[in-house]
C-alpha atoms as a PDB file:
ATOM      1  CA  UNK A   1     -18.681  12.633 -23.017  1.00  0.00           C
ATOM      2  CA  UNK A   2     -21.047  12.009 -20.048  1.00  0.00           C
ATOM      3  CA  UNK A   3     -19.271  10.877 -16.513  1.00  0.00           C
ATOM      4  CA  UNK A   4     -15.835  10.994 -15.621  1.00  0.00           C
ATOM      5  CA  UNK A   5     -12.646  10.408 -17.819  1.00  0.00           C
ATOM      6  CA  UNK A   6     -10.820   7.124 -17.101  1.00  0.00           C
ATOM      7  CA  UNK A   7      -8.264   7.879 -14.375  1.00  0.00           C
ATOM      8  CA  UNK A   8      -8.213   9.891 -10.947  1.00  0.00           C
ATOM      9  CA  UNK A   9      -8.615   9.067  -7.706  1.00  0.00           C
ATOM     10  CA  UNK A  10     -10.467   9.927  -4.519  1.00  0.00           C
ATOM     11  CA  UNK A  11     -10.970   9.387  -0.373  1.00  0.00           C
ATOM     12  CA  UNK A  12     -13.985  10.686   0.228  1.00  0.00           C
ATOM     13  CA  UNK A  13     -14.304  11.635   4.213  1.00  0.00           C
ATOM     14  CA  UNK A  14     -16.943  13.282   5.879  1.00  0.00           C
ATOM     15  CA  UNK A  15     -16.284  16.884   7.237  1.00  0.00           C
ATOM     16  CA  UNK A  16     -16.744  15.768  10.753  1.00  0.00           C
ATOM     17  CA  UNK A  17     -13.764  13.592  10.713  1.00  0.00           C
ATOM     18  CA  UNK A  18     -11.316  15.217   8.458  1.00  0.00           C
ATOM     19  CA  UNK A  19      -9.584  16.326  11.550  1.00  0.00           C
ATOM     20  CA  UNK A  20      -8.777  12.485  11.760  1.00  0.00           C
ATOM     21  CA  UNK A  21      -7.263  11.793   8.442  1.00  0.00           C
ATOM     22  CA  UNK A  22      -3.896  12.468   7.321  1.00  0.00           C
ATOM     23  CA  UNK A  23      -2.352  12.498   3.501  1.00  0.00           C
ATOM     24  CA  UNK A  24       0.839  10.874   3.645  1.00  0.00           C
ATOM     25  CA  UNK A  25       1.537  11.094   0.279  1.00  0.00           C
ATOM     26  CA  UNK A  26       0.511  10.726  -3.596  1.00  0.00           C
ATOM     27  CA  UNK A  27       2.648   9.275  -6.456  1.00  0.00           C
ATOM     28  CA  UNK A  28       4.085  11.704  -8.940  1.00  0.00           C
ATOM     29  CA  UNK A  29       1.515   9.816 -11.683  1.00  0.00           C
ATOM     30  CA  UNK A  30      -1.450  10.293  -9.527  1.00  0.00           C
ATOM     31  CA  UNK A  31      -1.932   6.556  -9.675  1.00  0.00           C
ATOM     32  CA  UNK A  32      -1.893   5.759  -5.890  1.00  0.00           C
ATOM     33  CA  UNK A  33      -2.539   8.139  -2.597  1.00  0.00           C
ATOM     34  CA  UNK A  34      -2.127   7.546   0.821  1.00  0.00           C
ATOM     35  CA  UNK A  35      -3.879   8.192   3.849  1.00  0.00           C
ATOM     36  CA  UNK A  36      -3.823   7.270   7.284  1.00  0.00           C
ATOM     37  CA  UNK A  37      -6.691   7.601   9.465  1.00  0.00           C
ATOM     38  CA  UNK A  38      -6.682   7.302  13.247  1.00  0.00           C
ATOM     39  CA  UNK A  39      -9.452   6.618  15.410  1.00  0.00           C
ATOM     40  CA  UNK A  40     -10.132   6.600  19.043  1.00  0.00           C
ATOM     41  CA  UNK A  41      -7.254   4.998  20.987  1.00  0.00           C
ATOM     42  CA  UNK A  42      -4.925   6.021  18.815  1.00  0.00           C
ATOM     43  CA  UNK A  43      -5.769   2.875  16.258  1.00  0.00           C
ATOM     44  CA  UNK A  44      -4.531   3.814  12.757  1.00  0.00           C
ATOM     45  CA  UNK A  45      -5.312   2.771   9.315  1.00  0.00           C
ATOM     46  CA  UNK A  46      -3.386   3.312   6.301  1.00  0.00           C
ATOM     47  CA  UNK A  47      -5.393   2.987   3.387  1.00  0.00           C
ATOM     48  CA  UNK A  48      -3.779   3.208  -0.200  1.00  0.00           C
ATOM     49  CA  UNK A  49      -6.122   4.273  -2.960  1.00  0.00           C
ATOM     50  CA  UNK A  50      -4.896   2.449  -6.031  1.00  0.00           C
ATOM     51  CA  UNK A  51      -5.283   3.107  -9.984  1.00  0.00           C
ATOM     52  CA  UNK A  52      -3.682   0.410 -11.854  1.00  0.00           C
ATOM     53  CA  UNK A  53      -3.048   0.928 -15.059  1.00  0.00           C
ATOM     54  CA  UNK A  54      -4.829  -1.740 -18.055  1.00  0.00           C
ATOM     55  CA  UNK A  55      -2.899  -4.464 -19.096  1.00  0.00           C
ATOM     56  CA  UNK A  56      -0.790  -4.066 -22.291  1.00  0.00           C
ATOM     57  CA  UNK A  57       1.811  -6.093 -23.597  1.00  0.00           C
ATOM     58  CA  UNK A  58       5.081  -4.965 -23.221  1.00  0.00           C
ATOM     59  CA  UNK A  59       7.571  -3.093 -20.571  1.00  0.00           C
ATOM     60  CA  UNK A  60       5.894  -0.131 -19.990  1.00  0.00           C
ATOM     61  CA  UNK A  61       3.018  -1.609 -18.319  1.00  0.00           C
ATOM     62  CA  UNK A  62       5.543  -3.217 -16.263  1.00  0.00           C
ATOM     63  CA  UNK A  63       7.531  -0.341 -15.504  1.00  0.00           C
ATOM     64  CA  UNK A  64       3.863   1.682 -14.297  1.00  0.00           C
ATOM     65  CA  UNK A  65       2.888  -1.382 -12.203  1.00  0.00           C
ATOM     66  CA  UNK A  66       6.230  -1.163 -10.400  1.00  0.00           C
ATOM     67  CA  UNK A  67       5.992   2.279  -9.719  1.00  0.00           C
ATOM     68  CA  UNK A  68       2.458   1.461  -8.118  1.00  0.00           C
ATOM     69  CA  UNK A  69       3.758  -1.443  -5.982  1.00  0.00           C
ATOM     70  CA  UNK A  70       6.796   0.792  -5.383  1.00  0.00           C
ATOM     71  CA  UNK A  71       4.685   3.139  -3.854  1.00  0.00           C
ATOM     72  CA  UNK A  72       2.450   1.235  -2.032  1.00  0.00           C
ATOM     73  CA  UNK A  73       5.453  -0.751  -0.281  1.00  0.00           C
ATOM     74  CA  UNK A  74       6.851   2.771   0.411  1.00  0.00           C
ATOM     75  CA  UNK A  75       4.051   3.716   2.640  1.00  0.00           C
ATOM     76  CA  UNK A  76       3.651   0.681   4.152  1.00  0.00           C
ATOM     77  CA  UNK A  77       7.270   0.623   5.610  1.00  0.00           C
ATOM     78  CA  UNK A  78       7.531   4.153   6.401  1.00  0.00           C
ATOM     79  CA  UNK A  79       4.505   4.787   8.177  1.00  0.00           C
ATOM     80  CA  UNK A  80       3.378   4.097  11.779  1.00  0.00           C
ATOM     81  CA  UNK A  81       0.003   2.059  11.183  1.00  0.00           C
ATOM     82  CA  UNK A  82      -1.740  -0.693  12.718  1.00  0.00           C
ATOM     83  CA  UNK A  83      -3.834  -2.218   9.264  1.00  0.00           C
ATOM     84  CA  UNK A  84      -3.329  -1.655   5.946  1.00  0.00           C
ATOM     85  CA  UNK A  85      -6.352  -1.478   3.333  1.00  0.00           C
ATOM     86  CA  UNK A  86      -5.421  -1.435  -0.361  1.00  0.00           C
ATOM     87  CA  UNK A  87      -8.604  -0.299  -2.257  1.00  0.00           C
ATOM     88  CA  UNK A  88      -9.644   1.467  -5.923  1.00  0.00           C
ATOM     89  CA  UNK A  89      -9.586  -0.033  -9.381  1.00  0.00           C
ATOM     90  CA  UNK A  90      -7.059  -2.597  -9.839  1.00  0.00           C
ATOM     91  CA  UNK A  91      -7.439  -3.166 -13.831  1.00  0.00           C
ATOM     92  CA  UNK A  92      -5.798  -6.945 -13.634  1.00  0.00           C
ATOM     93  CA  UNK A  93      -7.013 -10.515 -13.651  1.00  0.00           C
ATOM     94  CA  UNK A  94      -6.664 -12.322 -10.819  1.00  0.00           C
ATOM     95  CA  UNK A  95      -5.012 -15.521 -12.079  1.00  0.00           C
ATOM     96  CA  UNK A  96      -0.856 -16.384 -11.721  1.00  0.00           C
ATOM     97  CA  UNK A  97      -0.591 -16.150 -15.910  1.00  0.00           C
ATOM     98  CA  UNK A  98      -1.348 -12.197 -15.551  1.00  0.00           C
ATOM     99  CA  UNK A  99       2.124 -10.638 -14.828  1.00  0.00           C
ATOM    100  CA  UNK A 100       0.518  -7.499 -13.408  1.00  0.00           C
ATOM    101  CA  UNK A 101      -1.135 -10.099 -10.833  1.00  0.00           C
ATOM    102  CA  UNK A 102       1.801 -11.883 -10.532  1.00  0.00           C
ATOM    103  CA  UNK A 103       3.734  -8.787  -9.462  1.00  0.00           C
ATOM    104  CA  UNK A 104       0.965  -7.485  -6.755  1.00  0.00           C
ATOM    105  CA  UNK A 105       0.301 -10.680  -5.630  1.00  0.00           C
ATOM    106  CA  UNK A 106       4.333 -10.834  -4.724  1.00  0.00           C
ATOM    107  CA  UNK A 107       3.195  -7.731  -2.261  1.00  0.00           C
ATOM    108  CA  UNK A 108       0.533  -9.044  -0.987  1.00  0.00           C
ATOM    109  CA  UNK A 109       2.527 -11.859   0.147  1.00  0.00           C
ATOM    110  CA  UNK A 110       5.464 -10.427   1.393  1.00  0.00           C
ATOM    111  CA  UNK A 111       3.106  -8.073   3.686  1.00  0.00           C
ATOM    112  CA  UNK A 112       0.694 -10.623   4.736  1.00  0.00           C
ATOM    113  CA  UNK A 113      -2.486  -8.854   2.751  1.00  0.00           C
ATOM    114  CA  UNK A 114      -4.996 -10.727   1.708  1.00  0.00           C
ATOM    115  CA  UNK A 115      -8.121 -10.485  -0.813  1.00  0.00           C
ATOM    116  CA  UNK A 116     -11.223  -9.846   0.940  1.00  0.00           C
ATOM    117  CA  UNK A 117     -13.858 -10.260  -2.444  1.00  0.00           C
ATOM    118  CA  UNK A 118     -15.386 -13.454  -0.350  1.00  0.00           C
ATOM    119  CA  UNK A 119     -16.759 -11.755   2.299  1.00  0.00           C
ATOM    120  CA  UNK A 120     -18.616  -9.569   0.094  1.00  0.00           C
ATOM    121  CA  UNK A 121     -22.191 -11.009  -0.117  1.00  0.00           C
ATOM    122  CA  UNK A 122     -23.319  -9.866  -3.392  1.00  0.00           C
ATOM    123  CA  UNK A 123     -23.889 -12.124  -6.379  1.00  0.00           C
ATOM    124  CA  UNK A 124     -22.109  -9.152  -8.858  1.00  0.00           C
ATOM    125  CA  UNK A 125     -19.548 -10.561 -10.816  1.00  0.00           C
ATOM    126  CA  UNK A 126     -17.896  -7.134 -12.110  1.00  0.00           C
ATOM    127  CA  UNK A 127     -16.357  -4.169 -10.945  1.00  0.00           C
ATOM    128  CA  UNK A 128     -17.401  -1.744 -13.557  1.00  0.00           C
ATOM    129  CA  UNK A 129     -20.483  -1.476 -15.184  1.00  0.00           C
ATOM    130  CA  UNK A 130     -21.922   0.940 -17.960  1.00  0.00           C
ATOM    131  CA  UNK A 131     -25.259   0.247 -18.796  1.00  0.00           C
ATOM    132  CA  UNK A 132     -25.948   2.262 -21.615  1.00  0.00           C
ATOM    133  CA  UNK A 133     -23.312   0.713 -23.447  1.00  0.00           C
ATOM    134  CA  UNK A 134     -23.654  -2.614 -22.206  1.00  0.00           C
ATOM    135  CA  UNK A 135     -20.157  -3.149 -20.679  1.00  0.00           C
ATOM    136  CA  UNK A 136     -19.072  -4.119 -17.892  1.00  0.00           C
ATOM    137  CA  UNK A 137     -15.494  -5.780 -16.327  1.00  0.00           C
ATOM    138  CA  UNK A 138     -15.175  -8.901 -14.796  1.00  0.00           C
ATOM    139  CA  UNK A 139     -14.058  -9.909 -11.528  1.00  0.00           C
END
């Protein structure tokens, strides 16, 4: 197998600045972490690195996306921050007749968050892309 397995998840920080970034915490399926990074002034981000899990029929894939939102509410109310950035590989269609949407979407709302994919200015209409295979996901 060449690259990565499917899974995992990483913040990437530059040596300089690690001095600046805190782990608050990572869920017991290694599916979300949490950081928060403070910059000068005291101004601090919480940033939540997501895995979500595919969509499958059924309760379990229910039951995982709950943990994930479960997790991600967690660190939002319990930790001191002044924006929140939800990032990593979200595995869900974003339309209301996806339940996994449905669910994060009901987050997103409660906490005010919203999709940023329009200020991106590139005309790529996928988040993964495998070229030697000829896949790729859409947005």
């Amino acid at each position: 197998m060449d690259g990565r397995p499917f899974g995992g998840l990483a913040v990437l920080v530059k040596k300089s600045v690690s001095n600046k970034v805190n782990v608050v915490d990572v869920n017991d399926k290694c599916r979300c972490l949490a950081v928060v990074i403070t910059l000068h002034g005291g101004y601090k981000i919480l940033v939540i690195d997501v895995y979500f899990p595919c969509y499958e029929p059924g309760q379990e894939y229910q039951s995982v996306m709950l943990d994930c939102i479960g997790f991600i509410e967690n660190c939002i109310v319990l930790n001191d921050h002044d924006v929140v950035l939800i990032l990593g590989d979200f595995n869900l269609e974003c339309n209301n007749n996806h339940v996994g949407y449905t669910m994060f979407n009901n987050l997103c709302s409660e906490y005010k968050l919203m999709c940023c994919d329009s200020f991106a200015q590139s005309g790529i209409q996928y988040t993964y892309c495998r070229n030697s295979l000829g896949r790729f996901s859409e947005c």
